[in-house]
C-alpha atoms as a PDB file:
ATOM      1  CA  UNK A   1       0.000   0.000   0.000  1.00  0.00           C
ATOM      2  CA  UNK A   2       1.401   3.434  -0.393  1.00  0.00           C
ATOM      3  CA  UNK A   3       1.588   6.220   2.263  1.00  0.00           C
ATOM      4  CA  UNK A   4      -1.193   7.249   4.416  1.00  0.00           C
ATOM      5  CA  UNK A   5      -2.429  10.821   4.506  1.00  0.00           C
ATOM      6  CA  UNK A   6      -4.102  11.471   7.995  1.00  0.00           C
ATOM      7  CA  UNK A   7      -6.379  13.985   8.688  1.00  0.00           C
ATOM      8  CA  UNK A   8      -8.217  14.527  11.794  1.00  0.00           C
ATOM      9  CA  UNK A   9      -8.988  12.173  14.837  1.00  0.00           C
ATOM     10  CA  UNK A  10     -12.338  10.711  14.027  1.00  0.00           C
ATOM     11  CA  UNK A  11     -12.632   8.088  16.503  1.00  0.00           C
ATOM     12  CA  UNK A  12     -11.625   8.103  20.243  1.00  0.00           C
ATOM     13  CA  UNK A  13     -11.921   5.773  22.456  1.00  0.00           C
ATOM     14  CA  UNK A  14     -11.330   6.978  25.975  1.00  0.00           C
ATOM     15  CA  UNK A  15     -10.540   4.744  29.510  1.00  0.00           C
ATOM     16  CA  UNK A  16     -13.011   2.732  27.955  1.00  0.00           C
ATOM     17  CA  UNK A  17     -14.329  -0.766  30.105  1.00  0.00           C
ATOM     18  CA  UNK A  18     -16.572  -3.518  28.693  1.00  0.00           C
ATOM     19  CA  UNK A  19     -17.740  -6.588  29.999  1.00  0.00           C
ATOM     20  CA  UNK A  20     -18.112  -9.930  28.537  1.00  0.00           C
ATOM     21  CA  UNK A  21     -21.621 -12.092  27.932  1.00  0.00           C
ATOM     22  CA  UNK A  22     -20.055 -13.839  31.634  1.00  0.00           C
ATOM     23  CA  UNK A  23     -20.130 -10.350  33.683  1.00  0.00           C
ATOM     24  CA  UNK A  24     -16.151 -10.220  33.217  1.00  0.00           C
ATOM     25  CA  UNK A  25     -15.052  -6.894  32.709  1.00  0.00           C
ATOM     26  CA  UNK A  26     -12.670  -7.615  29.360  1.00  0.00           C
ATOM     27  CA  UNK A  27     -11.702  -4.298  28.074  1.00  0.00           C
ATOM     28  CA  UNK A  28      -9.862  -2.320  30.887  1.00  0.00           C
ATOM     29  CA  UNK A  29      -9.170   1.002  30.373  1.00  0.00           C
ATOM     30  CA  UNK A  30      -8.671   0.927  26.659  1.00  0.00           C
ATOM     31  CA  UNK A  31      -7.493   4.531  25.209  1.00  0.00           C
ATOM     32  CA  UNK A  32      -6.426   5.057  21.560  1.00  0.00           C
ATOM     33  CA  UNK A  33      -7.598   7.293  18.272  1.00  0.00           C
ATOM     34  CA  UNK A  34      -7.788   6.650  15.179  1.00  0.00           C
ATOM     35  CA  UNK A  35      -7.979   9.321  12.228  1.00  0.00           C
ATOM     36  CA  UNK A  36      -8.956  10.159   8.853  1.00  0.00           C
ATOM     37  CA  UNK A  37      -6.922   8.706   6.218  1.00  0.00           C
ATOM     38  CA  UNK A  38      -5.210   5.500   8.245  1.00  0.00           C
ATOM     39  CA  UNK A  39      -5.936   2.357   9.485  1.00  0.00           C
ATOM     40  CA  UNK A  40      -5.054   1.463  12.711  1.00  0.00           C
ATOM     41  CA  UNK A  41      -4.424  -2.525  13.177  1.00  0.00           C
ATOM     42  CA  UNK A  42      -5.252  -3.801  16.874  1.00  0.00           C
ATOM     43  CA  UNK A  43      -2.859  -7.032  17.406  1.00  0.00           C
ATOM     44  CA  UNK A  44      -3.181  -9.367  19.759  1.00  0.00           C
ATOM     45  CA  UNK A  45      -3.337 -13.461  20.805  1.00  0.00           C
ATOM     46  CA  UNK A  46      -7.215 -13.797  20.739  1.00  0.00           C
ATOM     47  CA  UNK A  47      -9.250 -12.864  23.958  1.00  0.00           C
ATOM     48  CA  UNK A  48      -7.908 -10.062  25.270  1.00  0.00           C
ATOM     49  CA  UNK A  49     -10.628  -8.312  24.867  1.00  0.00           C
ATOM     50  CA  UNK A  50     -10.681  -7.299  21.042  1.00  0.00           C
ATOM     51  CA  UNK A  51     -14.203  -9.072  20.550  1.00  0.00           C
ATOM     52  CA  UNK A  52     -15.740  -6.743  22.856  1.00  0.00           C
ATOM     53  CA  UNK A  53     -13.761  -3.568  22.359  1.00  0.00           C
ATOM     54  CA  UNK A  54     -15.440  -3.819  18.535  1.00  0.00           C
ATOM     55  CA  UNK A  55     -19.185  -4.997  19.397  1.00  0.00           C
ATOM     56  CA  UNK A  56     -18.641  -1.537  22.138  1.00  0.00           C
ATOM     57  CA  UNK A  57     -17.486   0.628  19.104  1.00  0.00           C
ATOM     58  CA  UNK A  58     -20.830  -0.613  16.815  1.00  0.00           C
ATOM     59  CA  UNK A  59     -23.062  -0.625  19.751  1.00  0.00           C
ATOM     60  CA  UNK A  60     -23.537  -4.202  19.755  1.00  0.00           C
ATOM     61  CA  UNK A  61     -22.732  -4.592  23.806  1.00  0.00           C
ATOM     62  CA  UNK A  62     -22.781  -2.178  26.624  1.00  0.00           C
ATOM     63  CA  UNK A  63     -20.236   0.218  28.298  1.00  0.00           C
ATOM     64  CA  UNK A  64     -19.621  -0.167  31.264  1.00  0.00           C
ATOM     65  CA  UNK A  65     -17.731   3.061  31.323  1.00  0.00           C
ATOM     66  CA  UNK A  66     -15.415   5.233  29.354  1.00  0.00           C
ATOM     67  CA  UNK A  67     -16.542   6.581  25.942  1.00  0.00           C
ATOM     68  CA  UNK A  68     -16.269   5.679  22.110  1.00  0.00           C
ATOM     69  CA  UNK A  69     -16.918   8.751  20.054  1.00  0.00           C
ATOM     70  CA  UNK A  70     -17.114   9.605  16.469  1.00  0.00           C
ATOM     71  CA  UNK A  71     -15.873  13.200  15.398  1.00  0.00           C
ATOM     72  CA  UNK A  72     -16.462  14.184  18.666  1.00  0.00           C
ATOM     73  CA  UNK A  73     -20.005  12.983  19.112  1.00  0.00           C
ATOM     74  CA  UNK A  74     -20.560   9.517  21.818  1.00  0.00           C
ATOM     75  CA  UNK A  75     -21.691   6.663  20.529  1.00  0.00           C
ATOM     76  CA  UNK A  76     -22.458   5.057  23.605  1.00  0.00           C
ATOM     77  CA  UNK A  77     -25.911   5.373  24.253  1.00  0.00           C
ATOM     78  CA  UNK A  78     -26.974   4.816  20.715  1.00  0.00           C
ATOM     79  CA  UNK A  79     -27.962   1.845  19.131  1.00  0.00           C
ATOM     80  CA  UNK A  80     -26.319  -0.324  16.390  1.00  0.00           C
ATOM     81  CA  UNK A  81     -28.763   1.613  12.929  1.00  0.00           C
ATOM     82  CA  UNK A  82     -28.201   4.854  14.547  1.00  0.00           C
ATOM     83  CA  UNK A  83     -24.510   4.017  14.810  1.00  0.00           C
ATOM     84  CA  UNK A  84     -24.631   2.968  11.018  1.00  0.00           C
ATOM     85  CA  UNK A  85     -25.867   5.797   9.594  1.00  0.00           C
ATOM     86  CA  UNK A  86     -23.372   7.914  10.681  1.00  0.00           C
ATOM     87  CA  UNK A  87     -21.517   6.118   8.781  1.00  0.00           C
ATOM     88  CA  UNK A  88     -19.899   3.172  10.866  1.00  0.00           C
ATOM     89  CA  UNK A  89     -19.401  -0.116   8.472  1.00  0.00           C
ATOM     90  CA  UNK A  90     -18.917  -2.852  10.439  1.00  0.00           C
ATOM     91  CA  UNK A  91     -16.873  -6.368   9.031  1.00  0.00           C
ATOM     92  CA  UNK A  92     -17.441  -8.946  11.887  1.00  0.00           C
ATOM     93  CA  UNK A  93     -15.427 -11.294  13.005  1.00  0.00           C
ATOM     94  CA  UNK A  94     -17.617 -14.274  12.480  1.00  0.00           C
ATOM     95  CA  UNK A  95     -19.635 -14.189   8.956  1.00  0.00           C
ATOM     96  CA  UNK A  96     -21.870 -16.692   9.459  1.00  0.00           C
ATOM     97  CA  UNK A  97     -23.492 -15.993  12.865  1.00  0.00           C
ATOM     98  CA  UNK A  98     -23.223 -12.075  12.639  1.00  0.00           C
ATOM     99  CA  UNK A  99     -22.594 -10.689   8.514  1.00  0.00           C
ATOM    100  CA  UNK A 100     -25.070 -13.104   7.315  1.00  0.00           C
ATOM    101  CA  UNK A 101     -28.186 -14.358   7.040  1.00  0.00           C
ATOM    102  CA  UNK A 102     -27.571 -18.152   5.042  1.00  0.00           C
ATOM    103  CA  UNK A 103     -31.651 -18.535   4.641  1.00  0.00           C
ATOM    104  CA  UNK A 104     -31.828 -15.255   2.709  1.00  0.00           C
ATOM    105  CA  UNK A 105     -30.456 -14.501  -0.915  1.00  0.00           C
ATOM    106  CA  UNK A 106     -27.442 -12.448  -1.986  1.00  0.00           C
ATOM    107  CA  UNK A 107     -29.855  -9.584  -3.232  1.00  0.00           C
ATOM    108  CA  UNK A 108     -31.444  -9.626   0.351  1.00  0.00           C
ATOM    109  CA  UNK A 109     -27.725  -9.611   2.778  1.00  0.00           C
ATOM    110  CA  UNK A 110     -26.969  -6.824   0.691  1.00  0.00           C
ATOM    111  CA  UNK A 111     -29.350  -4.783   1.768  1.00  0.00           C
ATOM    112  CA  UNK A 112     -29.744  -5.936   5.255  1.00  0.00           C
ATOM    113  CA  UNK A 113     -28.796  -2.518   6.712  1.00  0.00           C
ATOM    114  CA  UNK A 114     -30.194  -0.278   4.512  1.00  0.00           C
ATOM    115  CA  UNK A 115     -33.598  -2.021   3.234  1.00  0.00           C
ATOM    116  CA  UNK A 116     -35.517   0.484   5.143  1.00  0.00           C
ATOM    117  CA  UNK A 117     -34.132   3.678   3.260  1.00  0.00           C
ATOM    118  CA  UNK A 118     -34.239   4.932  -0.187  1.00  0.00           C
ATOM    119  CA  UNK A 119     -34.423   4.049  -2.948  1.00  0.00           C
ATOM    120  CA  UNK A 120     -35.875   0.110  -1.361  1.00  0.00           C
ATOM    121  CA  UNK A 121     -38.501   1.890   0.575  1.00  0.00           C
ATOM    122  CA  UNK A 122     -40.359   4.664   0.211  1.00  0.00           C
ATOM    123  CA  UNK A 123     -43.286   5.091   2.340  1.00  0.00           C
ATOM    124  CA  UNK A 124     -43.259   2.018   3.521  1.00  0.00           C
ATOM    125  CA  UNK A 125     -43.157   0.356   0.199  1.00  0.00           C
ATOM    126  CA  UNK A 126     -41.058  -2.071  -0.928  1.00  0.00           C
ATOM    127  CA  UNK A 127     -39.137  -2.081  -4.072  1.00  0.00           C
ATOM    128  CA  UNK A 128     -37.782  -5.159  -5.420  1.00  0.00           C
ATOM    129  CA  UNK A 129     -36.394  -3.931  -8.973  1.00  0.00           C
ATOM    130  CA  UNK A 130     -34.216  -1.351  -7.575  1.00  0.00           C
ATOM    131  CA  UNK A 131     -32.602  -4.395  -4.746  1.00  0.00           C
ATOM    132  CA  UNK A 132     -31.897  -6.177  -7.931  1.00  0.00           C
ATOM    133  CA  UNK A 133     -30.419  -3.865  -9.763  1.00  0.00           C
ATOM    134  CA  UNK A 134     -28.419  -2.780  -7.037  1.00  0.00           C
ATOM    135  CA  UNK A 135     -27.186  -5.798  -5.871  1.00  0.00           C
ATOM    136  CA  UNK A 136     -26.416  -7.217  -9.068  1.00  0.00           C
ATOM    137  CA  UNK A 137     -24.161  -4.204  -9.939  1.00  0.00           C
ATOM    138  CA  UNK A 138     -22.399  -4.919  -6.459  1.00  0.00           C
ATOM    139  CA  UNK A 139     -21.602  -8.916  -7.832  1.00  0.00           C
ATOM    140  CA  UNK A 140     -19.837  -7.372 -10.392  1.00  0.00           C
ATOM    141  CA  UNK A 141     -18.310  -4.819  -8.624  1.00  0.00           C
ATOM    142  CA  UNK A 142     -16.824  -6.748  -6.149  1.00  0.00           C
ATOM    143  CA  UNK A 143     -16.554  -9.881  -8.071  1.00  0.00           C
ATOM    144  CA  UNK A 144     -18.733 -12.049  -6.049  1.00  0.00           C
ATOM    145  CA  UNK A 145     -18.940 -15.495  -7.514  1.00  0.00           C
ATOM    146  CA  UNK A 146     -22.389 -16.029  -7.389  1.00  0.00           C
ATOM    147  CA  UNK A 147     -24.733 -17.937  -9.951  1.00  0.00           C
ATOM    148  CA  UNK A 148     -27.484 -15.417  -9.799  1.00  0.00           C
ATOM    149  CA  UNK A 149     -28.420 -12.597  -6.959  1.00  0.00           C
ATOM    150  CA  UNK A 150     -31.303 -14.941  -5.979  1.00  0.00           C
ATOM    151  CA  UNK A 151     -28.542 -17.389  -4.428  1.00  0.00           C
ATOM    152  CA  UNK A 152     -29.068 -18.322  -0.535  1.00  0.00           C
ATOM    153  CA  UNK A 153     -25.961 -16.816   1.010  1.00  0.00           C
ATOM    154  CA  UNK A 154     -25.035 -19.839   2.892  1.00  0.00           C
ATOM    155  CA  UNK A 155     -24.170 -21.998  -0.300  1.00  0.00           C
ATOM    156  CA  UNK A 156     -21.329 -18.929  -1.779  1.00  0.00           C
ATOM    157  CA  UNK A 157     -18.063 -20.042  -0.526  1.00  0.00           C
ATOM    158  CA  UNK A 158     -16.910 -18.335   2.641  1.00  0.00           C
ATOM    159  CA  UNK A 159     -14.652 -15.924   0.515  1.00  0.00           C
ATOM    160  CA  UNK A 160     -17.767 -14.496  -1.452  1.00  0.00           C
ATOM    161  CA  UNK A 161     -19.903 -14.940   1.426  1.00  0.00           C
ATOM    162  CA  UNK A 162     -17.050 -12.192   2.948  1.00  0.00           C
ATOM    163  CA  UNK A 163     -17.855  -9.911  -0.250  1.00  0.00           C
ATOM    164  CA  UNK A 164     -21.026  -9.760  -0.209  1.00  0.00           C
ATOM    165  CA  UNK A 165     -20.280  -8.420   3.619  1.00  0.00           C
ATOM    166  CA  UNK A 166     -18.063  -6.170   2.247  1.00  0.00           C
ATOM    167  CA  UNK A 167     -20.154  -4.934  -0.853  1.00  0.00           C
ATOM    168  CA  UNK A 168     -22.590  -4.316   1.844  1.00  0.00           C
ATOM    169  CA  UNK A 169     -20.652  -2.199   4.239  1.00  0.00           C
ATOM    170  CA  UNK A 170     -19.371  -0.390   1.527  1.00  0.00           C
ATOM    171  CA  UNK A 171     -22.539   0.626  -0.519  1.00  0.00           C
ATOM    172  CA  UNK A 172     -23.080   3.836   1.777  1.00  0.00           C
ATOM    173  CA  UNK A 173     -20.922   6.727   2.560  1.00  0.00           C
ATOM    174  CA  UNK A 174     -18.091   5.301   5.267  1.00  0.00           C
ATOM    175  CA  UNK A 175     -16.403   7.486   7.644  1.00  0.00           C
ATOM    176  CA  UNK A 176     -15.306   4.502   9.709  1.00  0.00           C
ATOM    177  CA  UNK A 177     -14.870   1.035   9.189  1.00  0.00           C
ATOM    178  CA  UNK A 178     -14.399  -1.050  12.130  1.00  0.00           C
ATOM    179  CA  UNK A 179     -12.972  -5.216  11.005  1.00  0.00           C
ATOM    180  CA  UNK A 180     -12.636  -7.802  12.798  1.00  0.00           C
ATOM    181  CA  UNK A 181     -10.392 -10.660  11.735  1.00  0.00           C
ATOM    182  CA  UNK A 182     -11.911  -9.555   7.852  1.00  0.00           C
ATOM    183  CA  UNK A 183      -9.871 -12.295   5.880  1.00  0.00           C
ATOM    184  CA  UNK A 184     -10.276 -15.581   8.440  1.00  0.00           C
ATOM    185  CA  UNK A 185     -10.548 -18.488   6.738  1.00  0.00           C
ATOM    186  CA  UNK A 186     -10.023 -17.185   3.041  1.00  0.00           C
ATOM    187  CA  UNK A 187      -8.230 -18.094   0.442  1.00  0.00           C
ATOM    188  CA  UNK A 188      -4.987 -16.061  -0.890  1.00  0.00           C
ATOM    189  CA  UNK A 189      -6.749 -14.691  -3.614  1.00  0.00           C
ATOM    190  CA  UNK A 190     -10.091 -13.397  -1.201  1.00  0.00           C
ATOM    191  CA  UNK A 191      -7.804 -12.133   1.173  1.00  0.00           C
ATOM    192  CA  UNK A 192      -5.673  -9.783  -1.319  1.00  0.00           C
ATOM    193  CA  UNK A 193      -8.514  -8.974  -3.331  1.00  0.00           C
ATOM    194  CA  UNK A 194     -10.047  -7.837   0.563  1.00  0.00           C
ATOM    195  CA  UNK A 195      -6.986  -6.019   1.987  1.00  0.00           C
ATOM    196  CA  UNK A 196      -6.892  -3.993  -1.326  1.00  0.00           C
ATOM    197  CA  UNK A 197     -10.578  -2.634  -0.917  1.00  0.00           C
ATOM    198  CA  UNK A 198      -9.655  -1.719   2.717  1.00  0.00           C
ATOM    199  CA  UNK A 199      -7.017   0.417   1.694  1.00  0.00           C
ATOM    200  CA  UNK A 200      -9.090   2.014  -1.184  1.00  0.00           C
ATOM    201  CA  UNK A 201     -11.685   3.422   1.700  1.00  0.00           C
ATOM    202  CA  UNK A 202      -8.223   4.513   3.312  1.00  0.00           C
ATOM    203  CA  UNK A 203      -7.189   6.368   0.427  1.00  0.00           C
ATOM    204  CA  UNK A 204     -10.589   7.502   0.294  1.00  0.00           C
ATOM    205  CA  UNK A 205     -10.374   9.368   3.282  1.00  0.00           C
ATOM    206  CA  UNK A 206     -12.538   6.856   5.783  1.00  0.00           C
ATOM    207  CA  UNK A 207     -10.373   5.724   9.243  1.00  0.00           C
ATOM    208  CA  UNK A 208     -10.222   2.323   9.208  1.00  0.00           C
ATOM    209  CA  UNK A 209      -9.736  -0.077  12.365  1.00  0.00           C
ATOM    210  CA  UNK A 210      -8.419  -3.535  12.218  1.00  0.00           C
ATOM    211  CA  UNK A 211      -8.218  -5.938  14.662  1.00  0.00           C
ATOM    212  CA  UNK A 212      -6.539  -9.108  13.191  1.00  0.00           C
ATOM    213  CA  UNK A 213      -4.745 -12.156  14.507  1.00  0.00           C
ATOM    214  CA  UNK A 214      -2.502 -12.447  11.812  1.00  0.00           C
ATOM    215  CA  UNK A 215       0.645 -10.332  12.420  1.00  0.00           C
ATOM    216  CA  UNK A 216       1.158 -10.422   8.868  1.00  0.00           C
ATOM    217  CA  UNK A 217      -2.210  -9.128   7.960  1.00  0.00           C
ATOM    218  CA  UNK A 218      -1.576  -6.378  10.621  1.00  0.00           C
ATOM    219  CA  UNK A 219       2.112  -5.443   9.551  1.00  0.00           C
ATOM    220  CA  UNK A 220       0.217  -5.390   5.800  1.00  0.00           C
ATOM    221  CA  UNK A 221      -2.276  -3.301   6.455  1.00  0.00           C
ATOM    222  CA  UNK A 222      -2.094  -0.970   9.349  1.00  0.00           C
ATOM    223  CA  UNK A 223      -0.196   2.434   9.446  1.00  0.00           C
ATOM    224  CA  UNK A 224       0.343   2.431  12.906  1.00  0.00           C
ATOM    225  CA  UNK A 225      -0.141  -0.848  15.043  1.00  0.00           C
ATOM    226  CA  UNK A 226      -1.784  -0.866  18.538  1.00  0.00           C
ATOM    227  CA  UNK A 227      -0.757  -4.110  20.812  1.00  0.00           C
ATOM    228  CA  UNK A 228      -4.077  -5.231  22.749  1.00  0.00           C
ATOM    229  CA  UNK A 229      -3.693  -7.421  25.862  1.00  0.00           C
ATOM    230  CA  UNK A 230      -5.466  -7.815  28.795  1.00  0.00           C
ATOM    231  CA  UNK A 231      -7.823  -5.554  27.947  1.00  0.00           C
ATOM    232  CA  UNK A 232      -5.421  -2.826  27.472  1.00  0.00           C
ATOM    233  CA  UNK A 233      -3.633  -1.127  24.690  1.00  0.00           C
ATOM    234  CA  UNK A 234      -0.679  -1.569  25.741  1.00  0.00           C
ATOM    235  CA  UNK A 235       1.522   0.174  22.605  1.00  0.00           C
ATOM    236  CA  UNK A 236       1.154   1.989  19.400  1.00  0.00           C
ATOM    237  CA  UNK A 237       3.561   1.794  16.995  1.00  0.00           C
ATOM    238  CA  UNK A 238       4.083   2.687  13.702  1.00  0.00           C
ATOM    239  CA  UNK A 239       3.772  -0.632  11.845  1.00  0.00           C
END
């Protein structure tokens, strides 16, 4: 990738503490930023915390205390659409259980977070021709190997099955993309093809956080590297 440009800090996350589905508190006094312009790659063995530092940062699980904030504005007490359209895409760690619904189509994941807004509905009607169109220019656009749009989403492989996440997440003006582990399980070709539209919403001007496993996908991808452990960031350094 070439150089980063940063611009302003657009999201902070202060002294922040979450706690996990057991009542243990798992993020402890996490404080970092990330700006316009760069992506910032969390790394870290797996559960110390990074699960729940990213479902606090979407609004998928509660803060105990601390704050995440976006431009400025907290994020904490709203909820996971409201954090979306401000622009928040959000690449989960696990595909199947949270990017995806398998029983639906192709044409219908794609527009699982936006299905409720122009041009799919307008007053409360629903309309089918412009999903299709839509989501058919998005399987060419990010060359997901589908046979048609009307294919369930749990037969793609899990490569497309990850583009059609990504498609998704990128079909709306992004100030901030927050990915967890976004290549798992993919083969080399998915996961090059992936890192190189990450860097393209870089270059674009979105911040981008990563939070990877893979110390190769996170000396590959982020500008500046942030060690998580224990709940804590421990270290940023420029990767």
């Amino acid at each position: 990738k070439g150089s980063a440009t940063p611009g302003d800090v657009l999201l902070e996350v202060r002294d922040l503490h979450v706690r996990d589905d057991r009542r243990i508190e798992k993020v402890r006094g996490a404080t970092f930023a990330v700006r316009a312009g760069e992506i910032v790659a969390i790394a870290g063995v797996d559960g110390n915390g990074q699960t729940e530092l990213v479902e606090a940062i979407v609004g998928l699980r509660r803060i105990d205390s601390g704050e995440v904030a976006l431009d400025g504005r907290p994020l904490g007490h709203l909820s996971p659409r409201a954090i979306a359209d401000l622009g928040v895409a959000h690449i989960p760690e696990d595909r199947l259980r949270d990017g995806l619904v398998r029983p639906m189509t192709v044409a219908e994941n794609y527009i699982l977070d936006s299905y409720h807004r122009p041009p799919y509905s307008r007053r409360g009607v629903f309309d089918r021709g412009a999903v299709a169109t839509a989501a058919a220019a998005a399987a060419r656009d990010f060359d997901i190997r589908t046979p048609s749009i009307g294919t369930l989403a749990g037969t793609l492989s899990g490569g497309n099955q990850q583009k059609v996440i990504v498609a998704r997440e990128s079909s709306r003006p992004v100030r901030l993309v927050v990915a967890a582990q976004p290549t798992r399980g993919l083969d080399v070709g998915s996961i090059e093809y992936i890192h190189r539209r990450i860097i393209e919403q870089r270059d674009a001007g979105a911040a981008i956080l990563i939070v990877s496993t893979e110390l190769d996908e996170v000396l590959a991808l982020g500008d500046r590297v942030a060690v998580m452990f224990a709940g804590r960031i421990v270290g940023i350094l420029p990767s």
